[in-house]
PDB file of N, CA and C in Angstrom:
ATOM      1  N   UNK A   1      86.388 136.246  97.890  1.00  0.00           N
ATOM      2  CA  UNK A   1      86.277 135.014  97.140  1.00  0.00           C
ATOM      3  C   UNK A   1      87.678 134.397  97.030  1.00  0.00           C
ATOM      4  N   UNK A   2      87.674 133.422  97.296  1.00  0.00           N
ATOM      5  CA  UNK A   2      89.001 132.882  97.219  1.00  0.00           C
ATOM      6  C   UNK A   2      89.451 132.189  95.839  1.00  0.00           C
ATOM      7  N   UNK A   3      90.471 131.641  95.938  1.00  0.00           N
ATOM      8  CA  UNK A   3      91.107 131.671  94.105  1.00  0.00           C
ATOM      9  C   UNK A   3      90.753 130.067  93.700  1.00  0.00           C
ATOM     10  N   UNK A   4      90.428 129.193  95.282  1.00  0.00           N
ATOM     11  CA  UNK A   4      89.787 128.119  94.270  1.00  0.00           C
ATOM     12  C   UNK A   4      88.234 128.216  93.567  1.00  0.00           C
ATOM     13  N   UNK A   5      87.572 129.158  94.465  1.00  0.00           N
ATOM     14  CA  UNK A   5      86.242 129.263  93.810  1.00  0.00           C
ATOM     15  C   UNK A   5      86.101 130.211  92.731  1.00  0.00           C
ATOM     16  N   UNK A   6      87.020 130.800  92.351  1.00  0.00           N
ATOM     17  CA  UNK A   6      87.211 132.002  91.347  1.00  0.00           C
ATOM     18  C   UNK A   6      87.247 131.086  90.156  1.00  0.00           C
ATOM     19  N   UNK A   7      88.151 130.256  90.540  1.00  0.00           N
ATOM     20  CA  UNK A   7      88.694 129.328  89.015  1.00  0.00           C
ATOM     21  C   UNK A   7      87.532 128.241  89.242  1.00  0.00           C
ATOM     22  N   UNK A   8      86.604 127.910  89.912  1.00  0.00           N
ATOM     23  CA  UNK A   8      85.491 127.252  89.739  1.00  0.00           C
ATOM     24  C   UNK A   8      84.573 127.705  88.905  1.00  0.00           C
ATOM     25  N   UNK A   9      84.359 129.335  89.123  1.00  0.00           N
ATOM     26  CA  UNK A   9      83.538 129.791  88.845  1.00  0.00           C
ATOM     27  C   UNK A   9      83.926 130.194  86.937  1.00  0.00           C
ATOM     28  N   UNK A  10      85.457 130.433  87.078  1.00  0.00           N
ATOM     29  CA  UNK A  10      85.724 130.467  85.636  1.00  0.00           C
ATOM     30  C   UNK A  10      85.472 129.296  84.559  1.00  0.00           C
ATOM     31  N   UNK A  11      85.743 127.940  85.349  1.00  0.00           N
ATOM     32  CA  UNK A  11      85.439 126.877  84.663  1.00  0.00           C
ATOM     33  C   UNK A  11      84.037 126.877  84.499  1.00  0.00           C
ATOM     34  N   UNK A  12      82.953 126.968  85.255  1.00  0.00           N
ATOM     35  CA  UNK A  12      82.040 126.887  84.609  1.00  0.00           C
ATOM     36  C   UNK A  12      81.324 127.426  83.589  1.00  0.00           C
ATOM     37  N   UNK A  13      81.952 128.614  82.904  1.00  0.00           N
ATOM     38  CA  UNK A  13      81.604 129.744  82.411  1.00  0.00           C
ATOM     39  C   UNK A  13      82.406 128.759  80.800  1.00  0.00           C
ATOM     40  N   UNK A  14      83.135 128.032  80.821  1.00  0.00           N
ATOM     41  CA  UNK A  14      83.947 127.473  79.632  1.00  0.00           C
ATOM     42  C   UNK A  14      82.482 126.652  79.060  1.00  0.00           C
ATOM     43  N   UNK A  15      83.295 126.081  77.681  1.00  0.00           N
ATOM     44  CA  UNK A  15      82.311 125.522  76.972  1.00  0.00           C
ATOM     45  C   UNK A  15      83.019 123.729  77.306  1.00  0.00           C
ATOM     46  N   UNK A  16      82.090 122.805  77.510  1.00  0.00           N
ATOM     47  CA  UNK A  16      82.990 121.462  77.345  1.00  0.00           C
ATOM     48  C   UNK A  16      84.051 121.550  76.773  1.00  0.00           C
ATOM     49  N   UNK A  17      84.834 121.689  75.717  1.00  0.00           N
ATOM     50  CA  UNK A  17      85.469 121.213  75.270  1.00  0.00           C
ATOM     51  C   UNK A  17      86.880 122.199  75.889  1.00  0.00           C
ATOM     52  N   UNK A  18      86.646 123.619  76.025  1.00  0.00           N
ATOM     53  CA  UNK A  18      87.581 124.313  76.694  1.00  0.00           C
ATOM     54  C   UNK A  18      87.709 123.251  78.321  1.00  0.00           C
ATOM     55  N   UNK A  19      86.790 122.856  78.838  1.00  0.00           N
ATOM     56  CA  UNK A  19      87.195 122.654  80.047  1.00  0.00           C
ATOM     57  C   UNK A  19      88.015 121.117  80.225  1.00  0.00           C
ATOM     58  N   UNK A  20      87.620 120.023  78.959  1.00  0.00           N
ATOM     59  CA  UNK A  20      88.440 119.355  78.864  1.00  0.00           C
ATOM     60  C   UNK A  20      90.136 119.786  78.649  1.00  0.00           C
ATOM     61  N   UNK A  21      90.192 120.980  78.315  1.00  0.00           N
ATOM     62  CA  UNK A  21      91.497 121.275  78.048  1.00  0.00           C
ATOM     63  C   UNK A  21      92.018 121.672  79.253  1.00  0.00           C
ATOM     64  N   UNK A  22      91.428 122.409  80.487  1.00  0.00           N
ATOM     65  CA  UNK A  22      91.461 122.579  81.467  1.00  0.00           C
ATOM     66  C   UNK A  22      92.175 121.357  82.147  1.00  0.00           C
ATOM     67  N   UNK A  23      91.155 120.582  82.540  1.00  0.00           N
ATOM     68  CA  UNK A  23      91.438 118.865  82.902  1.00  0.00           C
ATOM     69  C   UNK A  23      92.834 118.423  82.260  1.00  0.00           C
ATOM     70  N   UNK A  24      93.241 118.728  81.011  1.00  0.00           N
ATOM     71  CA  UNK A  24      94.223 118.044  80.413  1.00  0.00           C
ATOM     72  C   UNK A  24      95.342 118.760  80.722  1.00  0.00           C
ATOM     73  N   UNK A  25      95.472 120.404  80.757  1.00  0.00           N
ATOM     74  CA  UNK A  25      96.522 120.927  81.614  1.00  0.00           C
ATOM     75  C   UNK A  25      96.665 120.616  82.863  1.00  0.00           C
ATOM     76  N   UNK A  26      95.879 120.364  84.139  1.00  0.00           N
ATOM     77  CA  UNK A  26      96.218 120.040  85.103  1.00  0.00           C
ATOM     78  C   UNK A  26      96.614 118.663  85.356  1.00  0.00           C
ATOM     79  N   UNK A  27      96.219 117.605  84.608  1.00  0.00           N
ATOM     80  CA  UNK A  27      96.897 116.484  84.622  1.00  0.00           C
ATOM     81  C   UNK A  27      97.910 116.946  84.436  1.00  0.00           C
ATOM     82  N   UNK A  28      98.885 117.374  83.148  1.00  0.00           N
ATOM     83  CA  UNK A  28     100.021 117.905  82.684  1.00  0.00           C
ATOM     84  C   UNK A  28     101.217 118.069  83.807  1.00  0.00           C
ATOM     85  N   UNK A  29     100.271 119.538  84.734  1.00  0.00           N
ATOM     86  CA  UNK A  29     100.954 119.882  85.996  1.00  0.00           C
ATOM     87  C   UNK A  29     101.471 119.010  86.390  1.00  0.00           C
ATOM     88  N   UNK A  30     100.284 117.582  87.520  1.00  0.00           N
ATOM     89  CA  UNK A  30     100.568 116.372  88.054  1.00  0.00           C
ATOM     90  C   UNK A  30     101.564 115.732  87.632  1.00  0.00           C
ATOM     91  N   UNK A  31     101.561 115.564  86.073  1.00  0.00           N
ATOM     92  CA  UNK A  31     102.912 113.973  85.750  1.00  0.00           C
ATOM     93  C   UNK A  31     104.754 115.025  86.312  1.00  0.00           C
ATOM     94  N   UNK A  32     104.247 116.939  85.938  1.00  0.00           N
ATOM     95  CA  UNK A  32     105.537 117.276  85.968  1.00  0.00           C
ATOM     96  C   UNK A  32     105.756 117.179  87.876  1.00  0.00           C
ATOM     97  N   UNK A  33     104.953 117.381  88.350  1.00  0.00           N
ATOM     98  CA  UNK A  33     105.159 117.545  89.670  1.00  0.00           C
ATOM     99  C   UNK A  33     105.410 115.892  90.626  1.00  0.00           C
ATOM    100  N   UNK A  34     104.894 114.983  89.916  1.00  0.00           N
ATOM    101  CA  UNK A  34     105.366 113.684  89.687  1.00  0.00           C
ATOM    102  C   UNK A  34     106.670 113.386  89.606  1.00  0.00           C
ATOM    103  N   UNK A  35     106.674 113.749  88.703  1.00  0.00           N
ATOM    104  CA  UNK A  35     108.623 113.498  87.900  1.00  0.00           C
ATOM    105  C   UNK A  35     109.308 114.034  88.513  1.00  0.00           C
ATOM    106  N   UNK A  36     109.288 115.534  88.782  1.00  0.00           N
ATOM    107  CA  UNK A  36     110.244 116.297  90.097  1.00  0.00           C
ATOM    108  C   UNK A  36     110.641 115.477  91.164  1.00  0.00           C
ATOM    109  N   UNK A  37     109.475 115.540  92.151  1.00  0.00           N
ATOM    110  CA  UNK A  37     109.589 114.582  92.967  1.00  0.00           C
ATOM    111  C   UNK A  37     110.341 112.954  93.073  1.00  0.00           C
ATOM    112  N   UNK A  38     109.771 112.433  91.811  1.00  0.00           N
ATOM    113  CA  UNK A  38     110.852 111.237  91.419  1.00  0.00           C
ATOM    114  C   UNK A  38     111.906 111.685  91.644  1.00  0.00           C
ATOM    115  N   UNK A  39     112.514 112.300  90.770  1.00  0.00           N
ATOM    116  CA  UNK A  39     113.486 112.700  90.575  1.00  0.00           C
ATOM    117  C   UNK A  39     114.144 113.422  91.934  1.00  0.00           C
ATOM    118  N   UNK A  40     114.009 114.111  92.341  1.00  0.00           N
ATOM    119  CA  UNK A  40     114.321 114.835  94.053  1.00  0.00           C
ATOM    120  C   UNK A  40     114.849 112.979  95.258  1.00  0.00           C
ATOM    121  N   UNK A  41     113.411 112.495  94.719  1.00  0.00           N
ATOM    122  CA  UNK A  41     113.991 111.454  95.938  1.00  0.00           C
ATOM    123  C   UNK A  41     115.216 109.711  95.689  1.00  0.00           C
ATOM    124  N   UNK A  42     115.107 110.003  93.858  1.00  0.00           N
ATOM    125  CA  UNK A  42     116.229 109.410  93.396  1.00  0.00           C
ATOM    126  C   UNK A  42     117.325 109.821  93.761  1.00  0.00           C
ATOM    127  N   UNK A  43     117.821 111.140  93.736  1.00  0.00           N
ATOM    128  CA  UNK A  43     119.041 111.843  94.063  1.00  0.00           C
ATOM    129  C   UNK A  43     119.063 111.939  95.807  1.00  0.00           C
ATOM    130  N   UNK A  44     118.310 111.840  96.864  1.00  0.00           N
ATOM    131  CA  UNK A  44     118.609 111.683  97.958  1.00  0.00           C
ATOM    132  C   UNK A  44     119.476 110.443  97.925  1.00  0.00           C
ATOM    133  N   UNK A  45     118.397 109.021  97.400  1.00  0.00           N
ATOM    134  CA  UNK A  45     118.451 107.865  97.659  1.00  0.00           C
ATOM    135  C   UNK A  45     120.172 108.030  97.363  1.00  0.00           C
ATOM    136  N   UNK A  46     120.388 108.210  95.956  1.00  0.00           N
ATOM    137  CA  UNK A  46     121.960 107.999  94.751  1.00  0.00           C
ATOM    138  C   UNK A  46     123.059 108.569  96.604  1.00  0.00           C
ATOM    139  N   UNK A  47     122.542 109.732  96.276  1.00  0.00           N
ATOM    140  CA  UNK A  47     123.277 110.482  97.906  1.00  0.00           C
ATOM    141  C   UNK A  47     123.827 109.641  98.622  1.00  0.00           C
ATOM    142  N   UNK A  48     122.454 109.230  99.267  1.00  0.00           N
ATOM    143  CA  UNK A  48     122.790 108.047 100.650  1.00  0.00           C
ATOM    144  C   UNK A  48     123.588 107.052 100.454  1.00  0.00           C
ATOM    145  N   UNK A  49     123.972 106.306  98.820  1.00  0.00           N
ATOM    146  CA  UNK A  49     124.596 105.555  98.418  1.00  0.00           C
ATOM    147  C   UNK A  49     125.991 105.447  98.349  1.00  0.00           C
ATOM    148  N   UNK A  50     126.209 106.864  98.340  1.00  0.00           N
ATOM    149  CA  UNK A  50     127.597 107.372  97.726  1.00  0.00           C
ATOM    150  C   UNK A  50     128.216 107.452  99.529  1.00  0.00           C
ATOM    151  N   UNK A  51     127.396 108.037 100.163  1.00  0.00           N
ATOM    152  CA  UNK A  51     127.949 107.905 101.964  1.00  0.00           C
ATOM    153  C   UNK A  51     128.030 106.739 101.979  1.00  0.00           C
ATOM    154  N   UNK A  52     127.179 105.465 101.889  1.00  0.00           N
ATOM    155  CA  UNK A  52     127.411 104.269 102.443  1.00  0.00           C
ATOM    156  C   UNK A  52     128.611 103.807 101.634  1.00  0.00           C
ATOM    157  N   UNK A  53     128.831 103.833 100.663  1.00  0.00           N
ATOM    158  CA  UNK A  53     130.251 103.172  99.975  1.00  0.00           C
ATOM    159  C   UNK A  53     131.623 104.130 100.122  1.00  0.00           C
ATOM    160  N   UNK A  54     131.308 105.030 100.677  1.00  0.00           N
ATOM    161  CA  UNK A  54     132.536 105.944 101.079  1.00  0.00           C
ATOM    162  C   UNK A  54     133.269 105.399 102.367  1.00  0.00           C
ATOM    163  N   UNK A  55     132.030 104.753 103.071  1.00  0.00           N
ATOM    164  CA  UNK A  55     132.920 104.601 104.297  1.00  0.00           C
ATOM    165  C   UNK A  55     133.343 103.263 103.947  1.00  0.00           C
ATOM    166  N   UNK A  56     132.951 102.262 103.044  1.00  0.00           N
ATOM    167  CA  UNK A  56     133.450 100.999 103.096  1.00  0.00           C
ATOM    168  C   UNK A  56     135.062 100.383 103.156  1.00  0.00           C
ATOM    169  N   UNK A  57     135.801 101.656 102.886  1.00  0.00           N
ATOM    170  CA  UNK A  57     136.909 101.472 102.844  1.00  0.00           C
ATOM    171  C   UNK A  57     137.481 101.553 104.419  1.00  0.00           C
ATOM    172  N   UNK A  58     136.664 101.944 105.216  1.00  0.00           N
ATOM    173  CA  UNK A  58     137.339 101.298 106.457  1.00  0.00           C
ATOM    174  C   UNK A  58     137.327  99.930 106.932  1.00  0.00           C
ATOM    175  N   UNK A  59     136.821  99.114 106.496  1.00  0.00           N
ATOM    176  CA  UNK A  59     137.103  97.545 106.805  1.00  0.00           C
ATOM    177  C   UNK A  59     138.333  96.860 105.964  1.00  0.00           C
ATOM    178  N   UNK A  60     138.794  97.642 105.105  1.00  0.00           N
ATOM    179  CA  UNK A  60     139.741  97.235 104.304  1.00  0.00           C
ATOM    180  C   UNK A  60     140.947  96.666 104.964  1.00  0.00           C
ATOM    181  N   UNK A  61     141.338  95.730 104.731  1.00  0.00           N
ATOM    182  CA  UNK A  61     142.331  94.670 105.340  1.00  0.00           C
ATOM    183  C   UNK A  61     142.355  94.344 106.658  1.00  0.00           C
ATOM    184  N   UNK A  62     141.094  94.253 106.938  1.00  0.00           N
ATOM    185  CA  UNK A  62     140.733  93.776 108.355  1.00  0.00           C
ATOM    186  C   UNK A  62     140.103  92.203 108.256  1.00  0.00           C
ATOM    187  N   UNK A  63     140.171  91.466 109.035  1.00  0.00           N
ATOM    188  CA  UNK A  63     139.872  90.201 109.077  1.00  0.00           C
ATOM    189  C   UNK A  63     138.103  90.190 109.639  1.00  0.00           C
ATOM    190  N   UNK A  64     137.557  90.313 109.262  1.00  0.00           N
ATOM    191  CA  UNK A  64     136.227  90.100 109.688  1.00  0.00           C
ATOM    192  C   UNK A  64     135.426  89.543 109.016  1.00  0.00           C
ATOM    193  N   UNK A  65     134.813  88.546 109.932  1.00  0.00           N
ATOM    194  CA  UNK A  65     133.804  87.707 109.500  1.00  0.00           C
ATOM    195  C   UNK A  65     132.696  87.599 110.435  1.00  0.00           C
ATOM    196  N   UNK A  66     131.562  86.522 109.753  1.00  0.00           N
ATOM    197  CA  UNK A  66     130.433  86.523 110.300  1.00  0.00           C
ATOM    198  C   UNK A  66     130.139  86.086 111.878  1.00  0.00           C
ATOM    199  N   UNK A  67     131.627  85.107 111.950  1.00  0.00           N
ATOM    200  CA  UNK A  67     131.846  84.600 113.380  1.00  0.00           C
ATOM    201  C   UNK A  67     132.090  85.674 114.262  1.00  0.00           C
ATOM    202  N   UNK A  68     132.969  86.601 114.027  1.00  0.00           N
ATOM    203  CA  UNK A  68     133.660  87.283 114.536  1.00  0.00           C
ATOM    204  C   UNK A  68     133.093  88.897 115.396  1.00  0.00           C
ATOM    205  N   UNK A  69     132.138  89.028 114.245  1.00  0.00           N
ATOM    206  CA  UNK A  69     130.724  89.935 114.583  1.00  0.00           C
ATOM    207  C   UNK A  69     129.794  89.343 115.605  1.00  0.00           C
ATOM    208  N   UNK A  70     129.715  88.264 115.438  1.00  0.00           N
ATOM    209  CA  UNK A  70     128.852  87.172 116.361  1.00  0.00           C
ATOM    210  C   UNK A  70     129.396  87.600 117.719  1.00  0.00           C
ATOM    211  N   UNK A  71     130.789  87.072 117.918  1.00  0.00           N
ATOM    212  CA  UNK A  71     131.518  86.647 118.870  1.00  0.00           C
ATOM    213  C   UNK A  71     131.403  87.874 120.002  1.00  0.00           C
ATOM    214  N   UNK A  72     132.149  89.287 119.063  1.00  0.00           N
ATOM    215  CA  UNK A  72     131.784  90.390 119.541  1.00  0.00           C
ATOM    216  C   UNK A  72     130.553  90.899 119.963  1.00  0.00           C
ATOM    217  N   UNK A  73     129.319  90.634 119.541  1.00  0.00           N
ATOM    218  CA  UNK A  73     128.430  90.854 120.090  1.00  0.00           C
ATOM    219  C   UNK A  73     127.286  90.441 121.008  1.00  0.00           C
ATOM    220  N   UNK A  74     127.639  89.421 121.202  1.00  0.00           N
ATOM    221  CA  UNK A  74     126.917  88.227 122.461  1.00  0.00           C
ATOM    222  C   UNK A  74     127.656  87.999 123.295  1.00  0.00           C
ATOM    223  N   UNK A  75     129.323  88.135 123.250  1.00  0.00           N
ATOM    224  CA  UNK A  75     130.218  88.453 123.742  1.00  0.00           C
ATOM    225  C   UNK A  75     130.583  86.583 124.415  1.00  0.00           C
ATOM    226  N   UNK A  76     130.587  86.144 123.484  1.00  0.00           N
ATOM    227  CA  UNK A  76     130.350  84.506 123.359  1.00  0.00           C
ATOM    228  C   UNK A  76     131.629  83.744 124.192  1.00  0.00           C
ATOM    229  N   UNK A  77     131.750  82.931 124.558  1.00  0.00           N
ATOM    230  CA  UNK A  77     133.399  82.854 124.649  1.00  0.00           C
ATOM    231  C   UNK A  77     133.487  81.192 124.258  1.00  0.00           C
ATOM    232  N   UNK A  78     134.923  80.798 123.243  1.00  0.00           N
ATOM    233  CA  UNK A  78     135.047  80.132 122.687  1.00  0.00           C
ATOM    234  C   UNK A  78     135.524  78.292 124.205  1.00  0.00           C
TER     235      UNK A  78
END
């Protein structure tokens, strides 16, 4: 017998009101396993943030503009 039909079989054996409590712990589980997760993929995101502004300091006192990106990359000539 496997352990989801075990705990099927236990729930049915409850009285309503035990099994609403049932229902209300496993929601419980959900919001925490919810929030983890939030939380897990906030701190990637924060992560990825902290790389992208780390490198920003290599354009620092360089002349670049929107033309100039252009120019370089269509390889345009004036």
């Amino acid at each position: 017998m496997s352990t989801l039909e075990m705990a099927i079989q236990k729930i049915r054996q409850l009285t309503p009101e035990q099994r609403n409590k049932v229902i209300k712990f496993i929601e419980v589980i959900e919001l925490q396993s919810n929030y983890q997760q939030k939380n897990t993929n906030s701190e990637i995101n924060t992560h990825q943030d902290q790389d992208f502004f780390s490198l920003a300091g290599i354009w620092e006192n360089k002349n670049i503009t929107i033309e100039s990106l252009r120019e370089e990359a269509w390889n345009r000539e004036k």
